[in-house]
N, C-alpha and C. Protein backbone atom coordinates (compact mmCIF):
# COMPACT_ATOMS: atom_id res chain seq x y z
N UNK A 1 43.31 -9.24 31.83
CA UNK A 1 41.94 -9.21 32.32
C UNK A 1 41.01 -9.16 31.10
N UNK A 2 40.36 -10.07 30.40
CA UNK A 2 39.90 -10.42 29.75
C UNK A 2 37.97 -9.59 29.71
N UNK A 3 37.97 -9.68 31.32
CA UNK A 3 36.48 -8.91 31.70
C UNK A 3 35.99 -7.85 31.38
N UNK A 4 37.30 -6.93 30.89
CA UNK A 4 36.89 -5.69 29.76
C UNK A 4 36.55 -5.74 28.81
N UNK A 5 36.91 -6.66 27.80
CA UNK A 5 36.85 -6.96 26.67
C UNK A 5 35.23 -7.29 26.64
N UNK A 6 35.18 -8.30 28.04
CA UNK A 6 33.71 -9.06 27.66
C UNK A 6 32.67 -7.82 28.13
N UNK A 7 33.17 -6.95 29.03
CA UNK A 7 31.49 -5.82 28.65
C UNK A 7 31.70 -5.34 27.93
N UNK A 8 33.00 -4.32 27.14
CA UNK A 8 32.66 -4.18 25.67
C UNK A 8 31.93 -4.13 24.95
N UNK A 9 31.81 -5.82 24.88
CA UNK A 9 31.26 -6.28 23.67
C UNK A 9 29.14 -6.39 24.48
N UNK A 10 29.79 -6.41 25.68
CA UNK A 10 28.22 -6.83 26.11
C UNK A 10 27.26 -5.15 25.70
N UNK A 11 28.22 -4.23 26.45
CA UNK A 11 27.78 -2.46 26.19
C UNK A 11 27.43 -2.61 24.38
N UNK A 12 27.81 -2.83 23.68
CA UNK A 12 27.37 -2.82 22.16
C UNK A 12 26.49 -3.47 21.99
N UNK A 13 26.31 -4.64 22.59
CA UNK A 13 24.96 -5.40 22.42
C UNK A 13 23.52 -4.91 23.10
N UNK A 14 24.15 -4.15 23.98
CA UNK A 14 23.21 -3.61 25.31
C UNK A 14 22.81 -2.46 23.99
N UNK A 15 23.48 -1.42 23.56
CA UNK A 15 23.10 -0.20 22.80
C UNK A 15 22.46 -0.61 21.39
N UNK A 16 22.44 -1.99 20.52
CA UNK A 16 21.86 -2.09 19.94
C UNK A 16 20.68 -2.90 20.03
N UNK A 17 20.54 -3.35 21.26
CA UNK A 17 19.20 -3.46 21.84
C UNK A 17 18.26 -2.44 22.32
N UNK A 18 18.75 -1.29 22.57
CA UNK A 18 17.98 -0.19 23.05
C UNK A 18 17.39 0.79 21.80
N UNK A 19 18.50 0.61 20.39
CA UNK A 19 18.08 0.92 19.44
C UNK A 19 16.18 0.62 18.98
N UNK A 20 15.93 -0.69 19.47
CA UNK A 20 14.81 -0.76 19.25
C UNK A 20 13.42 0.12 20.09
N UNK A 21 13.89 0.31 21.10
CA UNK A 21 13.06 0.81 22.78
C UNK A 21 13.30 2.19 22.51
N UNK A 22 13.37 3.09 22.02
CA UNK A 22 13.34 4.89 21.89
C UNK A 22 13.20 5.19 22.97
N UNK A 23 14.06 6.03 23.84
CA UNK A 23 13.47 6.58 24.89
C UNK A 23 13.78 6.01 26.47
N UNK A 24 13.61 5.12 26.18
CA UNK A 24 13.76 3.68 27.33
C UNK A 24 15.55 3.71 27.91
N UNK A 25 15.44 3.53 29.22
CA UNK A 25 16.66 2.87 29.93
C UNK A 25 16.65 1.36 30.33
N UNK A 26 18.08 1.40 30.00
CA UNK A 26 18.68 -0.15 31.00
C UNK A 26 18.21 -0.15 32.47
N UNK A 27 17.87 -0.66 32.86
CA UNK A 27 17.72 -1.00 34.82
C UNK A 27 18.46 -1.92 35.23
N UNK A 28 18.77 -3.26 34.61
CA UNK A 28 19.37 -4.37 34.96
C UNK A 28 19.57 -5.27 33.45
N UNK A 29 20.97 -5.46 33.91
CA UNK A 29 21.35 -6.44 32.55
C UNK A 29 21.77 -7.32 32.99
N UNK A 30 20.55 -8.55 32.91
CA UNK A 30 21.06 -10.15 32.70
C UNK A 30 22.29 -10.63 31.82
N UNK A 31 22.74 -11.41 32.86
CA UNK A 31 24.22 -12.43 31.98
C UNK A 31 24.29 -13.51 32.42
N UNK A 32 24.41 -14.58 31.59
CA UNK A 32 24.81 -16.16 32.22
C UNK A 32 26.14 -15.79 31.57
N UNK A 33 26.71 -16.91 32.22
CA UNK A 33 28.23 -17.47 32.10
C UNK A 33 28.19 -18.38 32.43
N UNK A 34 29.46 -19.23 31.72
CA UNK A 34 29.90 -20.31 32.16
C UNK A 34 30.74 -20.73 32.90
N UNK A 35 30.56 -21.72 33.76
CA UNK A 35 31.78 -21.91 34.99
C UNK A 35 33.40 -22.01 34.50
N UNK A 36 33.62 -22.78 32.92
CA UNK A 36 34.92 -22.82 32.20
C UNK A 36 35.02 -21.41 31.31
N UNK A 37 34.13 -20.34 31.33
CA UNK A 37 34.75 -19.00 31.17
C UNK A 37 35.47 -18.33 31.75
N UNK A 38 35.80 -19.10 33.37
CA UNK A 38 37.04 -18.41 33.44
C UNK A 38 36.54 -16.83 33.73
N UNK A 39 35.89 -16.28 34.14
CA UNK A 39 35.10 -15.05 34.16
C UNK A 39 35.74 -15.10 35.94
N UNK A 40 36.05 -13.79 36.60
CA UNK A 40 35.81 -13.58 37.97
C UNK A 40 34.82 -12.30 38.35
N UNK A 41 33.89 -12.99 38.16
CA UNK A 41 32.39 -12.07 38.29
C UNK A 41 32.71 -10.87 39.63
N UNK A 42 33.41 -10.33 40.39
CA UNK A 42 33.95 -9.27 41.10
C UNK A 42 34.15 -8.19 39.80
N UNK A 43 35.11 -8.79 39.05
CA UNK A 43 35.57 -8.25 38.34
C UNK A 43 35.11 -7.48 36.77
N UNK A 44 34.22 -8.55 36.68
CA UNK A 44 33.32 -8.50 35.47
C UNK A 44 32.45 -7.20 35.55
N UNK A 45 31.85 -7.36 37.45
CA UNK A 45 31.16 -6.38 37.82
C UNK A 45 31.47 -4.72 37.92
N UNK A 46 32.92 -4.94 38.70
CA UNK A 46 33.62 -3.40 38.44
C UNK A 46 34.01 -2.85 37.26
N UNK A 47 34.25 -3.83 36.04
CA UNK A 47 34.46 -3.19 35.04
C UNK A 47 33.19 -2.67 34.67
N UNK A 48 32.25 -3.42 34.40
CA UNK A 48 30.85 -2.66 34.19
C UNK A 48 30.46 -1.18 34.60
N UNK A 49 30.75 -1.05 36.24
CA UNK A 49 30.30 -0.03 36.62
C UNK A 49 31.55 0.91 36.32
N UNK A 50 32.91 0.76 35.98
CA UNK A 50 33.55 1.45 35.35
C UNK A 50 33.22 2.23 33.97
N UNK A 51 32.89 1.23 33.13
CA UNK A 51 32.79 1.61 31.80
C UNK A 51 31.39 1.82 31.38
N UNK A 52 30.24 2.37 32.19
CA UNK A 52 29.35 2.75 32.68
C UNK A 52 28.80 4.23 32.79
N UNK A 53 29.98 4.31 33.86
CA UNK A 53 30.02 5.31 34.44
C UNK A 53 30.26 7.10 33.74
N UNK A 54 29.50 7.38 33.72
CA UNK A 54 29.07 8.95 33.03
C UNK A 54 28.70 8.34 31.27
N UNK A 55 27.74 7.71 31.34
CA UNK A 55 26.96 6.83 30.09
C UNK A 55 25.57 6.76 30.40
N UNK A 56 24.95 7.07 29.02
CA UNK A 56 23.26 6.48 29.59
C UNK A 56 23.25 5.46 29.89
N UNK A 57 24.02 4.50 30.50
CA UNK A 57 24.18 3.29 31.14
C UNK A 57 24.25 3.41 32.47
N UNK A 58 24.67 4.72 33.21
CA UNK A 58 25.04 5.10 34.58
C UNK A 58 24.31 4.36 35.31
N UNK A 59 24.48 3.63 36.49
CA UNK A 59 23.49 3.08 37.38
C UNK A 59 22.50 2.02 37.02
N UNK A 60 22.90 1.35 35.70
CA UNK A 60 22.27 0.41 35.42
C UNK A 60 22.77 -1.02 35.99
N UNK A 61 22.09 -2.08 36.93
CA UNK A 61 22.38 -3.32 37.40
C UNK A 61 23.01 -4.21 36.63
N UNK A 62 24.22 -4.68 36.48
CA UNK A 62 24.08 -6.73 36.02
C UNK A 62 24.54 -7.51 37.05
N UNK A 63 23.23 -7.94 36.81
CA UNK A 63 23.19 -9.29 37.08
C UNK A 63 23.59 -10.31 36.47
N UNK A 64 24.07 -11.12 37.27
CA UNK A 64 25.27 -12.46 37.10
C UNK A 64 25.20 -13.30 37.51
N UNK A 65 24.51 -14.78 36.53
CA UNK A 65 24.15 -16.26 36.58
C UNK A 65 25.45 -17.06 36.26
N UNK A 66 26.12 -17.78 36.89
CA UNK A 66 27.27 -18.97 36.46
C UNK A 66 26.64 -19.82 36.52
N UNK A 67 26.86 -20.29 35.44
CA UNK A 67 25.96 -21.84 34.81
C UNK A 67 26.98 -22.87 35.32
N UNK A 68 27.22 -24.28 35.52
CA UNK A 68 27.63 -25.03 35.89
C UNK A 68 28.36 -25.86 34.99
N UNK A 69 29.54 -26.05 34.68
CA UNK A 69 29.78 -26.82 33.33
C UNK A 69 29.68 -28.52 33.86
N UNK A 70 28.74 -28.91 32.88
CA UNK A 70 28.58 -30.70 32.75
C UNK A 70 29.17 -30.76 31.54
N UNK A 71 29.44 -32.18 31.45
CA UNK A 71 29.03 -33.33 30.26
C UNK A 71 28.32 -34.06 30.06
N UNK A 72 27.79 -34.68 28.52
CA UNK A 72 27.48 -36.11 28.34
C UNK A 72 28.49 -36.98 27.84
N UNK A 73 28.39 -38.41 28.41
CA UNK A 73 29.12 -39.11 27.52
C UNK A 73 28.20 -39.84 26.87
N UNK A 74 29.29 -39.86 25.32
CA UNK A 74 28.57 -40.13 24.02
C UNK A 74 28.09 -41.48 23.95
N UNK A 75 28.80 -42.70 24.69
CA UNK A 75 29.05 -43.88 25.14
C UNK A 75 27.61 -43.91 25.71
N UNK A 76 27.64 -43.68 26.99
CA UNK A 76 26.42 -44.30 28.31
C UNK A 76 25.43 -43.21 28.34
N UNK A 77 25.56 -41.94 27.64
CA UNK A 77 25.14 -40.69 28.20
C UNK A 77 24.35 -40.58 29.44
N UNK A 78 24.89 -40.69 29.87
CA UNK A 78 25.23 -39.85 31.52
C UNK A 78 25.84 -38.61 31.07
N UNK A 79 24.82 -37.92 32.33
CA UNK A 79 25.30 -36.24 32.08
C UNK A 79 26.01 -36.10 33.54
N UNK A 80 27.26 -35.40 33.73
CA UNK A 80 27.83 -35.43 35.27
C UNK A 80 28.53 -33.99 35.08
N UNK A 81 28.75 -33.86 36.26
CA UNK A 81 29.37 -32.40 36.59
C UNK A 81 31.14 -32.55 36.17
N UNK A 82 31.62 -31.41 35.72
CA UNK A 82 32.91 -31.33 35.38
C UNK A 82 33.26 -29.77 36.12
N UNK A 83 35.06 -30.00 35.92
CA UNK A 83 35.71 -28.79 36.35
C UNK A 83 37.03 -28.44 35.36
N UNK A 84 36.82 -29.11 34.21
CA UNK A 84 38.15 -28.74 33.21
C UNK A 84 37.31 -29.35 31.90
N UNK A 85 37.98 -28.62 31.25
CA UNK A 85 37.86 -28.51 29.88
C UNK A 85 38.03 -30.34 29.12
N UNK A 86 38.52 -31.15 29.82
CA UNK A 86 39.39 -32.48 29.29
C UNK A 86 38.93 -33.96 30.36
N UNK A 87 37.49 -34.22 30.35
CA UNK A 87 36.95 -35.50 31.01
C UNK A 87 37.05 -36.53 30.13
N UNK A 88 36.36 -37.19 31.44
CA UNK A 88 36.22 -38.84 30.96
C UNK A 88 35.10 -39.20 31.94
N UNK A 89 33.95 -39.89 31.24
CA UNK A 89 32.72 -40.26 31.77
C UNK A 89 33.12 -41.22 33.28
N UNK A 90 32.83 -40.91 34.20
CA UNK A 90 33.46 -41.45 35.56
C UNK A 90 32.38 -42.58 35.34
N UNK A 91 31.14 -43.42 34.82
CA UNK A 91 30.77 -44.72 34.40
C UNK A 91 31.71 -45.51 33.76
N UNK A 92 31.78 -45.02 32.59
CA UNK A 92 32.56 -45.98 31.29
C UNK A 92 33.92 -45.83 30.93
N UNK A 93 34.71 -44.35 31.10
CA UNK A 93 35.32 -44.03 30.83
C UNK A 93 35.66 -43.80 29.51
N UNK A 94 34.90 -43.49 28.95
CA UNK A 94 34.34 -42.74 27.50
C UNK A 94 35.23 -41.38 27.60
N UNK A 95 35.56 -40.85 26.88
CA UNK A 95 35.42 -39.43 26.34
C UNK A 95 34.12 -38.37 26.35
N UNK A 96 33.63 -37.41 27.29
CA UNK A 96 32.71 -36.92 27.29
C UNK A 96 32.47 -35.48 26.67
N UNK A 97 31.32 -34.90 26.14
CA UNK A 97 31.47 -33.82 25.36
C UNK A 97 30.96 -32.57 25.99
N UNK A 98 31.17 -31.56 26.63
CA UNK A 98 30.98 -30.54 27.02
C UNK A 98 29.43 -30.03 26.85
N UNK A 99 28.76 -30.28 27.71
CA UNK A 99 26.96 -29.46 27.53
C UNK A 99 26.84 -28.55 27.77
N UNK A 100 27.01 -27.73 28.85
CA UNK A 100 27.17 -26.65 29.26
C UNK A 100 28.30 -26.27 30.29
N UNK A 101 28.59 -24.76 30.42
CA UNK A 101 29.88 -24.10 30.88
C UNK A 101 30.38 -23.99 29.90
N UNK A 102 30.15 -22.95 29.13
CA UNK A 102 31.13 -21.94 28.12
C UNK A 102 30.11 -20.78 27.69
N UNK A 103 29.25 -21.22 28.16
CA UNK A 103 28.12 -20.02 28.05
C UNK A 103 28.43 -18.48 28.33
N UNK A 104 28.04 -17.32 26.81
CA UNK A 104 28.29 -16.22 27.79
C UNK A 104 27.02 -15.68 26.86
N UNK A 105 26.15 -15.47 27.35
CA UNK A 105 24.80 -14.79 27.02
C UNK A 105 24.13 -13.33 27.53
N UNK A 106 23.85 -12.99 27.27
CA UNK A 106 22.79 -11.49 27.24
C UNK A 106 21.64 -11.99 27.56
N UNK A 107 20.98 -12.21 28.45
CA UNK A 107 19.67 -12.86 28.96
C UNK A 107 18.64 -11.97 28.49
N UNK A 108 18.45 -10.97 29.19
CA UNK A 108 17.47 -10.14 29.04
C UNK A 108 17.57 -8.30 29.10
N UNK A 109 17.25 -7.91 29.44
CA UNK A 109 17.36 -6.39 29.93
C UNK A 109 15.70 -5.88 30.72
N UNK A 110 16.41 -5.26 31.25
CA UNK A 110 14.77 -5.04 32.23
C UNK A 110 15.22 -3.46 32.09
N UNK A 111 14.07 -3.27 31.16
CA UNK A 111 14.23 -1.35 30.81
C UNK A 111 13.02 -0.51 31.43
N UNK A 112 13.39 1.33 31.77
CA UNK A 112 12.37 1.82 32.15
C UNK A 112 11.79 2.87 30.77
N UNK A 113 10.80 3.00 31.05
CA UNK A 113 9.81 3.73 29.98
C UNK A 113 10.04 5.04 30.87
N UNK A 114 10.22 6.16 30.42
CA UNK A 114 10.16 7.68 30.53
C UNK A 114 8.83 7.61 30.79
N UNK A 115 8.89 8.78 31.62
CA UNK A 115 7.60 9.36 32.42
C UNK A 115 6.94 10.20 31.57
N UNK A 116 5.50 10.54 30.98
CA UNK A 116 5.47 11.14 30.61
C UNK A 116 5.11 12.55 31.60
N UNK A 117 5.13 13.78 30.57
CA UNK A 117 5.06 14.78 31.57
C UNK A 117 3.89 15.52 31.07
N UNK A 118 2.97 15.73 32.60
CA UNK A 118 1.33 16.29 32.27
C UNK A 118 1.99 17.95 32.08
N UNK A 119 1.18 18.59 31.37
CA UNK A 119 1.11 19.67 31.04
C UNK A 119 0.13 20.42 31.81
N UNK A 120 0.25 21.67 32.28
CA UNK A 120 -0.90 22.19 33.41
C UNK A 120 -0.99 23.73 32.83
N UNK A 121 -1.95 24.00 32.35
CA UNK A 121 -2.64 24.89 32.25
C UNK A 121 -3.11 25.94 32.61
């Protein structure tokens, strides 16, 4: 299961993004992927809230975009939809080069700002 590995690495990216925000929480963490990552986003998801769980990460959302893997071919370029790693331009029968689907990105983070607290007198 490979999906551990990939929040891992996403949780380190997530904590040195927050490095910048003092104070601030995660709410929701954007992710694209790619359809040839091979990712089973169920899974991706429970590990998250696993390795999460009792972290200033607790209860923080991801959200999960699968991008679609196309090609162009280099020949006619035509861009067409694929499902393996190893096409051929269904026009010309060219060799086509992978555009997207392998994508694994950190989109965004949608963080909360601490409340401040009034003082009463």
């Amino acid at each position: 299961m490979h999906e551990m590995s990939i929040v891992e690495a996403l949780l380190d990216a997530i904590q040195q993004e927050l490095k910048a925000y003092p104070g601030t929480t995660a709410q929701v963490v954007h992710v694209r992927y790619g359809q040839l990552r091979l990712i089973v986003p169920e899974t991706l998801q429970f590990c998250f809230a696993a390795a999460t769980r009792e972290t200033s990460l607790a209860g923080c959302r991801l959200e999960l975009e699968e991008v679609p893997a196309t090609a162009r071919c280099e020949q006619c370029r035509q861009e067409f939809p694929v499902a393996e790693e190893w096409f051929l331009c269904p026009t010309c029968g060219t060799m086509a080069a992978l555009v997207t689907g392998r994508e694994l990105e950190l989109v965004n983070l949608e963080l909360e700002q601490p409340q401040p607290v009034e003082c009463v007198s």
